[in-house]
C-alpha atoms as a PDB file:
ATOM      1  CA  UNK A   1     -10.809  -4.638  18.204  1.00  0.00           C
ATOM      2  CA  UNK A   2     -12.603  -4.774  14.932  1.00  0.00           C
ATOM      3  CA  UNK A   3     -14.880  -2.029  13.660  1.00  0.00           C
ATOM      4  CA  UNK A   4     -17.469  -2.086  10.757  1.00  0.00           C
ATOM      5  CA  UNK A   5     -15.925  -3.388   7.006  1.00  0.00           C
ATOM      6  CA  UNK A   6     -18.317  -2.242   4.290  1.00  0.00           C
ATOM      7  CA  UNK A   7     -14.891  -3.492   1.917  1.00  0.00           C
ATOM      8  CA  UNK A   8     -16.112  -6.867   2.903  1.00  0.00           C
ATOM      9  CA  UNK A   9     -14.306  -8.728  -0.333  1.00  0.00           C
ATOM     10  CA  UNK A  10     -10.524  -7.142   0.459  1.00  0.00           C
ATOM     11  CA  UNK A  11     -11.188  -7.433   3.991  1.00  0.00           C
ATOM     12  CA  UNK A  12     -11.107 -11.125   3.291  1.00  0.00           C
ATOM     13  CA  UNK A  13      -8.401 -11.313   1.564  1.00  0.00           C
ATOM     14  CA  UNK A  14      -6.388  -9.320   3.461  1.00  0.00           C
ATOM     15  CA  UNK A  15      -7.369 -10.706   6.592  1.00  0.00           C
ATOM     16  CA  UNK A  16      -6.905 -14.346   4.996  1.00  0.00           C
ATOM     17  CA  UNK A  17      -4.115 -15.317   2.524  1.00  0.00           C
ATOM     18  CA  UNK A  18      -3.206 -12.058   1.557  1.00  0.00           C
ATOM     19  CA  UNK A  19      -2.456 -11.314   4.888  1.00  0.00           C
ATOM     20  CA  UNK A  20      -0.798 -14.099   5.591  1.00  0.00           C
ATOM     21  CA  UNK A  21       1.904 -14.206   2.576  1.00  0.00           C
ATOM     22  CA  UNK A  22       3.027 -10.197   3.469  1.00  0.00           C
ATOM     23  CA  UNK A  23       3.375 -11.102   6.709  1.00  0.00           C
ATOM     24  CA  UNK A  24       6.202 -14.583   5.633  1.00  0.00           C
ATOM     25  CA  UNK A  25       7.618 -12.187   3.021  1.00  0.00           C
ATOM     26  CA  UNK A  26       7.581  -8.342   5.428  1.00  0.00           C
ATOM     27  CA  UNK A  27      11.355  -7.986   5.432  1.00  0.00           C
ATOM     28  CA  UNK A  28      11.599  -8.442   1.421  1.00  0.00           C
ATOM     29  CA  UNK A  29       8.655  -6.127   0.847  1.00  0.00           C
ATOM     30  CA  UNK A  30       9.743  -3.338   3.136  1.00  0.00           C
ATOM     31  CA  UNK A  31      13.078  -3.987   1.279  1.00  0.00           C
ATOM     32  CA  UNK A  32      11.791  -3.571  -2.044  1.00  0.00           C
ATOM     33  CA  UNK A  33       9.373  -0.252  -1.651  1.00  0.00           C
ATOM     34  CA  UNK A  34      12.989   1.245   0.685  1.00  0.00           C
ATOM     35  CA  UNK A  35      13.115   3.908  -1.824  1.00  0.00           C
ATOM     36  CA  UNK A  36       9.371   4.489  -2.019  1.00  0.00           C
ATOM     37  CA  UNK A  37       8.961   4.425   2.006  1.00  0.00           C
ATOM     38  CA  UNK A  38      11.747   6.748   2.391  1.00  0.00           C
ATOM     39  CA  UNK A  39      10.171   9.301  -0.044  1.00  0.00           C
ATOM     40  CA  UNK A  40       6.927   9.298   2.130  1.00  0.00           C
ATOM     41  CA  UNK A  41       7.964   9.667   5.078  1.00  0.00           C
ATOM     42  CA  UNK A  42      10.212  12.736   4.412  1.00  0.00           C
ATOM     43  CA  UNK A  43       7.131  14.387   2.972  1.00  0.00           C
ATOM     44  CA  UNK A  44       5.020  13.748   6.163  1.00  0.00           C
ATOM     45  CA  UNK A  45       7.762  14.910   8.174  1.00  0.00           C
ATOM     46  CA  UNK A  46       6.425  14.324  11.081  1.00  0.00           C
ATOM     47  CA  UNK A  47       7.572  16.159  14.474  1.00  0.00           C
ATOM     48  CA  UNK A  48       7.801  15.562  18.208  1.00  0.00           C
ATOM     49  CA  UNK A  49       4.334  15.241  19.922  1.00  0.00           C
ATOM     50  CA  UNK A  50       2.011  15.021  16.421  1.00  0.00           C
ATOM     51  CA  UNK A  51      -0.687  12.893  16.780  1.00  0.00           C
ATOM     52  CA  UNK A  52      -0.395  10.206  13.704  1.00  0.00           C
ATOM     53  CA  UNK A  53      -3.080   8.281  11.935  1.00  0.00           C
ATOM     54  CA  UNK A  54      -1.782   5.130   9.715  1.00  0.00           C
ATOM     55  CA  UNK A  55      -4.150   4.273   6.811  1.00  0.00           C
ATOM     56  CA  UNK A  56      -3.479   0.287   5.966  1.00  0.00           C
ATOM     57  CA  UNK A  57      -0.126   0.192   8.262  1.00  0.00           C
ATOM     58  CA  UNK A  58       0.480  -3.439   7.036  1.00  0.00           C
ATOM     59  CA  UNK A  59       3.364  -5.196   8.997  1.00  0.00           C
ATOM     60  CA  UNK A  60       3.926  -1.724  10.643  1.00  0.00           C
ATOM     61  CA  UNK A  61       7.205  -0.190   9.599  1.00  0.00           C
ATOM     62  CA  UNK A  62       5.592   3.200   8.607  1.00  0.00           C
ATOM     63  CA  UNK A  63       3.956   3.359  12.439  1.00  0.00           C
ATOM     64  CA  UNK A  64       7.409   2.621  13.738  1.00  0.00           C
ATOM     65  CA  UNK A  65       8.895   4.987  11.897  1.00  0.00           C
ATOM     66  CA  UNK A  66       5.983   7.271  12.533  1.00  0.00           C
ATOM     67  CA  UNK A  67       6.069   6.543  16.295  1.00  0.00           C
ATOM     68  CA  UNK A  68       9.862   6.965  16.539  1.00  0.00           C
ATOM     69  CA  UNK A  69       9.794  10.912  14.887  1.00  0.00           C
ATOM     70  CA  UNK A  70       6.676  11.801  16.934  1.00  0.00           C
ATOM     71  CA  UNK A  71       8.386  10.490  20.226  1.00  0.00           C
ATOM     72  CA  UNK A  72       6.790   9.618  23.474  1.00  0.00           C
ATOM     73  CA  UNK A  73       4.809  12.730  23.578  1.00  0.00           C
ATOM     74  CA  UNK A  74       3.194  11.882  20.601  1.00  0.00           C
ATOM     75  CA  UNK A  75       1.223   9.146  19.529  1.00  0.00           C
ATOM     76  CA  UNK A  76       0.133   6.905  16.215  1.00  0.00           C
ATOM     77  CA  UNK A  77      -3.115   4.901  15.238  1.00  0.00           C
ATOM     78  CA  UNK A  78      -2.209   2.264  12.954  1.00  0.00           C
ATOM     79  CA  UNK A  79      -5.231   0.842  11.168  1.00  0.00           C
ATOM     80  CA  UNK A  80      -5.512  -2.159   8.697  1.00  0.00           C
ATOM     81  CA  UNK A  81      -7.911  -4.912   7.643  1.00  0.00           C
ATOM     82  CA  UNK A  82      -5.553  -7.457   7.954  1.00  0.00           C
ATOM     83  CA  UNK A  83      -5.709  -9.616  11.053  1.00  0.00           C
ATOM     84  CA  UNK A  84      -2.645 -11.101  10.172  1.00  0.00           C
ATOM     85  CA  UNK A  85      -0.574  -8.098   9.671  1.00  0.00           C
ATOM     86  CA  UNK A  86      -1.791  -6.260  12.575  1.00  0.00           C
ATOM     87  CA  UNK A  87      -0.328  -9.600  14.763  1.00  0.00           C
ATOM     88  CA  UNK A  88       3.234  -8.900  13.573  1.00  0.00           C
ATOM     89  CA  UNK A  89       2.937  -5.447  13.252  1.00  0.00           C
ATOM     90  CA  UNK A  90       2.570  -4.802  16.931  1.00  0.00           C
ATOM     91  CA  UNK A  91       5.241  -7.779  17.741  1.00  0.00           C
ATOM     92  CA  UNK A  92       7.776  -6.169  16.249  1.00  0.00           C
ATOM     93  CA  UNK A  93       6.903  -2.719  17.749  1.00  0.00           C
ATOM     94  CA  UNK A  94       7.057  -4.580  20.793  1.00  0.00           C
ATOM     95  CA  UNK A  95      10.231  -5.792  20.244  1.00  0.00           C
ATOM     96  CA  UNK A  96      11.622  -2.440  19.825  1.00  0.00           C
ATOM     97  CA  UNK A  97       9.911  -0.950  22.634  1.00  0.00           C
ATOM     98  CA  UNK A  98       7.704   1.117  20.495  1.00  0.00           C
ATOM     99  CA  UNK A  99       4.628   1.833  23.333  1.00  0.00           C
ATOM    100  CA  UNK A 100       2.978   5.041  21.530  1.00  0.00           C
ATOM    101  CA  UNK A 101       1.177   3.108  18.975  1.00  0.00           C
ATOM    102  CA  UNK A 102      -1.932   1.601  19.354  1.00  0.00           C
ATOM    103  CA  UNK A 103      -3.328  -0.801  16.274  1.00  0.00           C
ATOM    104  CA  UNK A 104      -6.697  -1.631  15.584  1.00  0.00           C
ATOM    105  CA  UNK A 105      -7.954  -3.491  12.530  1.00  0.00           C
ATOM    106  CA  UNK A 106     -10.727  -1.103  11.254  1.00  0.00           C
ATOM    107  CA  UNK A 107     -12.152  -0.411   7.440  1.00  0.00           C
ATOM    108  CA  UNK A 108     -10.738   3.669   7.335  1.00  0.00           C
ATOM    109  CA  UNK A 109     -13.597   4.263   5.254  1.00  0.00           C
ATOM    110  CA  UNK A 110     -16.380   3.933   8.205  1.00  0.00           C
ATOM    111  CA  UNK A 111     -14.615   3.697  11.040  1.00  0.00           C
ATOM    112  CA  UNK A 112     -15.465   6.218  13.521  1.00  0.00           C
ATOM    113  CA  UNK A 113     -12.368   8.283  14.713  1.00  0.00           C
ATOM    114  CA  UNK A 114     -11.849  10.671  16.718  1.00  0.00           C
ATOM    115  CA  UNK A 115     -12.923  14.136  15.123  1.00  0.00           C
ATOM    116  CA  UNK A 116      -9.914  16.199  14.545  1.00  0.00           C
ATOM    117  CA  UNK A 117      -7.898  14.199  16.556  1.00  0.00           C
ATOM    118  CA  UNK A 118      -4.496  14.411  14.208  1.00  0.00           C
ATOM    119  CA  UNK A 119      -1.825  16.260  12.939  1.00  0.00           C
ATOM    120  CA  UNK A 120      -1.023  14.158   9.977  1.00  0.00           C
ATOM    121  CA  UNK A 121      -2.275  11.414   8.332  1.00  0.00           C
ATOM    122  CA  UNK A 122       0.032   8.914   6.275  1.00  0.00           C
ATOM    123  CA  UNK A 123      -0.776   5.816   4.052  1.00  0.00           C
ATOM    124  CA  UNK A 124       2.082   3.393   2.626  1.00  0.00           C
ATOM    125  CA  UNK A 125       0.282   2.387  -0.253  1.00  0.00           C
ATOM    126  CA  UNK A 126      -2.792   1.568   1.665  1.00  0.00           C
ATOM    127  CA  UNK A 127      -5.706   3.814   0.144  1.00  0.00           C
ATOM    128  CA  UNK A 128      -6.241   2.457  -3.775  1.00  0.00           C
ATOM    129  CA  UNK A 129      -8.863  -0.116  -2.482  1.00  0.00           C
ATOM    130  CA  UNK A 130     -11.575   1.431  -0.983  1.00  0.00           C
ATOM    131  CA  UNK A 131     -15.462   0.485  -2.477  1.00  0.00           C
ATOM    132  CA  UNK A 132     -16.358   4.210  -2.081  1.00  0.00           C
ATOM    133  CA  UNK A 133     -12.963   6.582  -2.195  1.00  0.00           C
ATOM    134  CA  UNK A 134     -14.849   9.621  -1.737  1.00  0.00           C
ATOM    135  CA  UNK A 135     -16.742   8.424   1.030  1.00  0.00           C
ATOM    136  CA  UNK A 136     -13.050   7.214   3.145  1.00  0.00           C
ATOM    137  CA  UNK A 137     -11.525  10.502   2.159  1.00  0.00           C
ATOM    138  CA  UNK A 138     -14.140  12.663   3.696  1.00  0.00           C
ATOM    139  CA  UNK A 139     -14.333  10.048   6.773  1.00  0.00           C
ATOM    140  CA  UNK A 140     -10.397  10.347   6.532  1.00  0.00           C
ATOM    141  CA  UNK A 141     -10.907  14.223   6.126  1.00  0.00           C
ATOM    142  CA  UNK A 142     -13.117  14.646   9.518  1.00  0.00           C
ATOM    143  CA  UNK A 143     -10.351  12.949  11.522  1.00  0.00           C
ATOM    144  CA  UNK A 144      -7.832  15.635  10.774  1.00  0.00           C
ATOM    145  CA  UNK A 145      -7.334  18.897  12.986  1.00  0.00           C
ATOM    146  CA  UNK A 146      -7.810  22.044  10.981  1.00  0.00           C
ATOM    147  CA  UNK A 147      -4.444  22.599   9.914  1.00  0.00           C
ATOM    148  CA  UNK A 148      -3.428  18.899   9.803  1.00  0.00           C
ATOM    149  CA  UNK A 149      -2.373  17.278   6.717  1.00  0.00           C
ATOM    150  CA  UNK A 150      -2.261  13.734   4.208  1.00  0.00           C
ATOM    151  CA  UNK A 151       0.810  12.302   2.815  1.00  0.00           C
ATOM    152  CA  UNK A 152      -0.042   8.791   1.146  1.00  0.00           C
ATOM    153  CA  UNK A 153       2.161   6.599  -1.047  1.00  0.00           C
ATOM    154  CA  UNK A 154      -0.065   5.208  -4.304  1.00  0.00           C
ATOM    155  CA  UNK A 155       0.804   3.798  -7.628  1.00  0.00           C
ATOM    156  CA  UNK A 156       1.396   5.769 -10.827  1.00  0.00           C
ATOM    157  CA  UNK A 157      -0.834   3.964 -13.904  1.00  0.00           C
ATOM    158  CA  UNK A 158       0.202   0.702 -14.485  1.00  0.00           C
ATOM    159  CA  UNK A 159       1.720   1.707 -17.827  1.00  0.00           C
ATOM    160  CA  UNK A 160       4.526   3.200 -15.418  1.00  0.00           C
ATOM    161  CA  UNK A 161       5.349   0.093 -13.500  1.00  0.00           C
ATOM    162  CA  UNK A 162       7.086  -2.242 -15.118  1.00  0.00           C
ATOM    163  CA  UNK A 163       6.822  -4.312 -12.091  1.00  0.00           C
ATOM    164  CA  UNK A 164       3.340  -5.291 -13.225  1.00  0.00           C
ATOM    165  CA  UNK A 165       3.546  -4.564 -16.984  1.00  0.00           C
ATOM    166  CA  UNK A 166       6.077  -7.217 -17.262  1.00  0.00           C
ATOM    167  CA  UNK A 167       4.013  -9.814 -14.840  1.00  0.00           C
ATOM    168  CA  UNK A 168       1.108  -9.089 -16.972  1.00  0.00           C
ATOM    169  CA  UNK A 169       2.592  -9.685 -19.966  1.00  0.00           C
ATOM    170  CA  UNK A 170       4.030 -12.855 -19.088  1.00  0.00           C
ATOM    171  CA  UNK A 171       0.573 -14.014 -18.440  1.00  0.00           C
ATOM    172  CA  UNK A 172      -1.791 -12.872 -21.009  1.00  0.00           C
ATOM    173  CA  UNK A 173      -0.918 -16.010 -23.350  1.00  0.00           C
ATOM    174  CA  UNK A 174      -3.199 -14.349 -25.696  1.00  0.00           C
ATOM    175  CA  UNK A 175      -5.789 -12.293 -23.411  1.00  0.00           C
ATOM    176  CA  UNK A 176      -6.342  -9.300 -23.807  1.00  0.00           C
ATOM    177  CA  UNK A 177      -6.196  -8.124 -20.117  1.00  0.00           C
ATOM    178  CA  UNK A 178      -8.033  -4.757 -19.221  1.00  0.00           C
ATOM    179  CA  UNK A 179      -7.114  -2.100 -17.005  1.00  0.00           C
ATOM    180  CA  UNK A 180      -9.138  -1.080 -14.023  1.00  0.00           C
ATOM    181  CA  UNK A 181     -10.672   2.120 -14.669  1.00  0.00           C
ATOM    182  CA  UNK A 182      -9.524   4.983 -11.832  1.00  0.00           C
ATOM    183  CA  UNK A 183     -11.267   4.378  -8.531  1.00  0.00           C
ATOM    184  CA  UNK A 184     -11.983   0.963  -9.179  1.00  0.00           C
ATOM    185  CA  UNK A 185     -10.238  -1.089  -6.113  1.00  0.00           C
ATOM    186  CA  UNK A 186      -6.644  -2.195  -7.660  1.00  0.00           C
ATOM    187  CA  UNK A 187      -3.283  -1.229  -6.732  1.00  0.00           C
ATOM    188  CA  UNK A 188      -3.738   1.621  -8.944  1.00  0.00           C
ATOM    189  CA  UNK A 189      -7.086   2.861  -7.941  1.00  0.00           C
ATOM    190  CA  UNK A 190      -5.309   6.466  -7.203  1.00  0.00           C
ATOM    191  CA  UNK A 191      -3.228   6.585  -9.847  1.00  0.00           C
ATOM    192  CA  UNK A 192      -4.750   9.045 -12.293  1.00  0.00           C
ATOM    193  CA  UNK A 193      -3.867  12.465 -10.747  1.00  0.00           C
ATOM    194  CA  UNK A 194      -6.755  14.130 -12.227  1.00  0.00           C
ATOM    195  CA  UNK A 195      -9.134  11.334 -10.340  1.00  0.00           C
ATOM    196  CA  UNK A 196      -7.562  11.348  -7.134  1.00  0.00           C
ATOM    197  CA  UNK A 197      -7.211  15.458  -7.060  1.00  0.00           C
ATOM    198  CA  UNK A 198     -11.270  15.423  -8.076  1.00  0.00           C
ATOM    199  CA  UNK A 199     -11.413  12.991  -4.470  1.00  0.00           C
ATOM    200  CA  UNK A 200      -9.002  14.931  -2.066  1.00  0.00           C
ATOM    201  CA  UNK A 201     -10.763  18.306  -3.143  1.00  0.00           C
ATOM    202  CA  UNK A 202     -14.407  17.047  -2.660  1.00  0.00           C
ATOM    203  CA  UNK A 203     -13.709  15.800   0.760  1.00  0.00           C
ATOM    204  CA  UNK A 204     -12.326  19.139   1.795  1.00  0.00           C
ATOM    205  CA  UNK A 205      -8.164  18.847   1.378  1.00  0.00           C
ATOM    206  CA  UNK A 206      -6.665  21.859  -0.471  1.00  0.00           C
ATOM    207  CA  UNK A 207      -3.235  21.979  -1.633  1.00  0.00           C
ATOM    208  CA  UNK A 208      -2.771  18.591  -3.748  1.00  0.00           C
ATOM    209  CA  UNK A 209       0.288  18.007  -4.793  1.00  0.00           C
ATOM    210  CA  UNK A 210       2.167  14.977  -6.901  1.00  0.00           C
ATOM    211  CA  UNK A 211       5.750  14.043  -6.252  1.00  0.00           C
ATOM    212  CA  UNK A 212       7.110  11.775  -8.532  1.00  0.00           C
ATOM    213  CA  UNK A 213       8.669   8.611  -7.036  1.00  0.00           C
ATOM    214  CA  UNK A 214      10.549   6.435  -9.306  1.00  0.00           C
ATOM    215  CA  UNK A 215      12.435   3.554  -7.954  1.00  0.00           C
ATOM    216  CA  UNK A 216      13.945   0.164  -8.312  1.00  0.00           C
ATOM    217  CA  UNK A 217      11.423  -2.341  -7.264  1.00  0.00           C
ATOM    218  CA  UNK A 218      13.936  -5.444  -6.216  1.00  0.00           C
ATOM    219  CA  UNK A 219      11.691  -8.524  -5.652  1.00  0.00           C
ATOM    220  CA  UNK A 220      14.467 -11.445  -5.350  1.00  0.00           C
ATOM    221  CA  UNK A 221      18.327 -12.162  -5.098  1.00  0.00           C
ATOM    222  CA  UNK A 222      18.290 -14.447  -7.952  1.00  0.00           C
ATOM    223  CA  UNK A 223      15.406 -15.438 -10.917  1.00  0.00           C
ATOM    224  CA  UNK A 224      15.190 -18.232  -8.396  1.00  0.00           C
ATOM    225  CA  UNK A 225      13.976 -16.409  -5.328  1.00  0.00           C
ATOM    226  CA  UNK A 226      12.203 -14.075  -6.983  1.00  0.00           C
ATOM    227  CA  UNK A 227       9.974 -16.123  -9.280  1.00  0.00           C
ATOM    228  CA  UNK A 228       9.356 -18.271  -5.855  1.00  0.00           C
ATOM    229  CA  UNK A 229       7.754 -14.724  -4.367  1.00  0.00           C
ATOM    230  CA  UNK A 230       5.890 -13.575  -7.475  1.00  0.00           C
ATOM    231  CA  UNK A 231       4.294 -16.579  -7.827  1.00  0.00           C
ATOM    232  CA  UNK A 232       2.517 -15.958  -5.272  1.00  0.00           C
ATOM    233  CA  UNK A 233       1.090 -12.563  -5.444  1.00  0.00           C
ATOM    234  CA  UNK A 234      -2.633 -12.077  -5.339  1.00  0.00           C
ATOM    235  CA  UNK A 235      -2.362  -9.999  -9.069  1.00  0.00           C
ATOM    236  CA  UNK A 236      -0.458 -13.430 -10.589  1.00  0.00           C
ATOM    237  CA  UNK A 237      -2.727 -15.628  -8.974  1.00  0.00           C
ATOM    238  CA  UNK A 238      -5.505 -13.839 -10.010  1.00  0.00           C
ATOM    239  CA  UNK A 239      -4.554 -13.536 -13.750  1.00  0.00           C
ATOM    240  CA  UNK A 240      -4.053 -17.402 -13.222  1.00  0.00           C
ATOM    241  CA  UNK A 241      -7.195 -18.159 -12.099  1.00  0.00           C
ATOM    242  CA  UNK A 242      -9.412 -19.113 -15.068  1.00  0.00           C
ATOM    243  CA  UNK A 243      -6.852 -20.607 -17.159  1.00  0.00           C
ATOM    244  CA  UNK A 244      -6.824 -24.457 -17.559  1.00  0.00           C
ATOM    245  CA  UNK A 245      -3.434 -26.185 -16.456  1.00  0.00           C
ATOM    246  CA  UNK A 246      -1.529 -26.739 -20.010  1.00  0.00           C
ATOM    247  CA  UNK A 247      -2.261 -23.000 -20.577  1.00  0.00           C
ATOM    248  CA  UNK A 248      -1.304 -22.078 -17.067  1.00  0.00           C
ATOM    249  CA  UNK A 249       2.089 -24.021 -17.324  1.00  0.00           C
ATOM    250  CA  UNK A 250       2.352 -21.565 -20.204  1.00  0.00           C
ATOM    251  CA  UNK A 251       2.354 -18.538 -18.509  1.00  0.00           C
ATOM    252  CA  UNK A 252       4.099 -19.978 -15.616  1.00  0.00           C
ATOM    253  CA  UNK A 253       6.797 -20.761 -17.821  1.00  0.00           C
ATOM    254  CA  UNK A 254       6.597 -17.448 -19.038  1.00  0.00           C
ATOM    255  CA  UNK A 255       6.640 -15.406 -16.117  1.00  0.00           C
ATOM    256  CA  UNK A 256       9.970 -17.544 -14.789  1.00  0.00           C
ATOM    257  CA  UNK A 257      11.886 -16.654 -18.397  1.00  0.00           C
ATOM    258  CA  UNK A 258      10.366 -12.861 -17.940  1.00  0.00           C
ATOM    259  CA  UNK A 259      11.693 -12.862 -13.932  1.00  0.00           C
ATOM    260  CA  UNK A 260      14.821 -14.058 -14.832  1.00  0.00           C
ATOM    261  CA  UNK A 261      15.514 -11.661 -17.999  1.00  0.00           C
ATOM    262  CA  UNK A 262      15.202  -9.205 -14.925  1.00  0.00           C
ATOM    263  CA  UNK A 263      17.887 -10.522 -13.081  1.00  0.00           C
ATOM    264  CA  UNK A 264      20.757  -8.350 -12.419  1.00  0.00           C
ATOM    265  CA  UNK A 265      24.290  -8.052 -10.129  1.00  0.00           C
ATOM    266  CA  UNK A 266      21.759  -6.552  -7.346  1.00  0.00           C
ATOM    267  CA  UNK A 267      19.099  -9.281  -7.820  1.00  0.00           C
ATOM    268  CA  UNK A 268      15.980  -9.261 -10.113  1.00  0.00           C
ATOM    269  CA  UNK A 269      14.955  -6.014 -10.262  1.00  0.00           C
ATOM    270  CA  UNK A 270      12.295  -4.077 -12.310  1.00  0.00           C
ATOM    271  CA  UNK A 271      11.207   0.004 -12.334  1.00  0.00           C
ATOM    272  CA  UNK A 272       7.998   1.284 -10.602  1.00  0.00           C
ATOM    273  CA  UNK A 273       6.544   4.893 -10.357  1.00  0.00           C
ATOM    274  CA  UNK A 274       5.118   5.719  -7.374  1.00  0.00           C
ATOM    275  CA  UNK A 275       2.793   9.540  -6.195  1.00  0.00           C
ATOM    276  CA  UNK A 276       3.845  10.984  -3.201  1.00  0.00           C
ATOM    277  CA  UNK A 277       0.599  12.725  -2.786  1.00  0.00           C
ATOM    278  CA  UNK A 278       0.639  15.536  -0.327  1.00  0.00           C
ATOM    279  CA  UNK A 279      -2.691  18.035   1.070  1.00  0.00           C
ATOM    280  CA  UNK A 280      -4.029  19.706   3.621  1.00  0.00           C
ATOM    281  CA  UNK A 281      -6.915  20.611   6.143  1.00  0.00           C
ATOM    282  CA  UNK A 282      -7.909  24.065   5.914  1.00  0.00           C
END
């Protein structure tokens, strides 16, 4: 079932190509983010019969794991944009027998839930791209029980990730490539604490609070593999877009001698910084 999208430009990509390439690459990007994941979902520690709501839930590993700690007398709602992701997402929970979660592809932002109808919401790096972040997180907000409470997984500034830094760098050939402002939807939309405490608090969370997360961020066995997969991530192609082909080849070229300066004995591996950003529900 699909609800309203007012996010009608990441809805498309997401439920197009963007979709589509998490889905052929879930195992390595579930593999990569491990440390990040694990992080999270300690902090929403979620019990036996809570009621679960899963902002952006992707390919689905943080509803499984979600639906596996709540346990049969509890349940999870696993929303996303992505068409695509949803499909394998509730395969897989299929597959492992998984019959407490129930997915819908719905824009969080408008979509009308259930008035304090959860314990706990989580999001695996799923909230940094809404069009109106103060409008989700008070939609978000009047879904939660009194009581209830957020954990979400966002990026720290992009000055923190090297992940990017380095990709971004290996593609400037010369540009001088500016950084979204906070709330602006990017993969670090959330990232300036000050911005996304000024969001939480106007909706009506209390009780913000920042754990750091900083982890390896593995993204290929080899410089091989892993230039194969970063070549083909929306930010690359994206920073590729409006250059002409010598000048692309260029980067290209670049971004292969920058992936494999990052190769290690554990594969090609860079840092990221990640907020484990816990509140509450009065």
């Amino acid at each position: 079932m699909t609800s309203e999208i007012v996010n009608v430009e990441q809805a498309a990509n997401w439920d197009g190509p963007d979709g589509e390439y998490w889905v052929a690459h879930q195992a390595r990007f579930d593999g990569s983010i491990g440390p990040h994941h694990r992080r999270l979902m300690a902090a929403a520690a979620i019990a036996p019969g809570e009621r679960v709501l899963d902002i952006g839930c992707g390919n689905g590993l943080t509803s499984r794991d979600a639906a596996r700690a709540a346990g049969p007398q509890g349940s999870v709602l696993a929303a996303d944009l992505s068409g695509p992701m949803l499909g394998r997402a509730e395969q897989v929970a299929k597959d492992e027998g998984l019959g407490n979660i129930r997915f819908e592809q719905a824009d969080a932002q408008v979509h009308t839930f259930e008035p304090g109808a959860f314990d706990v919401v989580i999001s695996r790096f799923g909230v940094m791209f809404f069009a109106d972040p103060p409008a989700a997180f008070a939609n978000i907000f009047s879904a939660v029980r009194s009581g209830g409470r957020l954990a979400m997984l966002v990026w720290q500034p992009l000055a923190a990730n090297e992940w990017m830094t380095a990709m971004r760098g290996a593609l400037a050939v010369g540009r001088d490539l500016p950084v979204p402002p906070p709330g602006v939807p990017s993969p670090f939309g959330l990232a300036d604490k000050g911005f996304a405490t000024g969001v939480l608090t106007a909706a009506g969370f209390t009780d913000v609070a920042f754990e750091d997360s900083e982890q390896p961020f593995r993204v290929g066995a080899d410089a091989d593999d892993a230039y194969g997969f970063v070549a083909g991530l929306q930010p690359v192609l994206m920073l590729l877009a409006d250059l002409d082909e010598a000048t692309k080849a260029q980067a290209l070229d670049n971004l292969r001698a920058e992936v494999a300066a990052h190769e290690t004995a554990d594969g090609v591996v860079f840092a990221s910084a990640a907020w484990v950003v816990t509140a509450r529900k009065p």
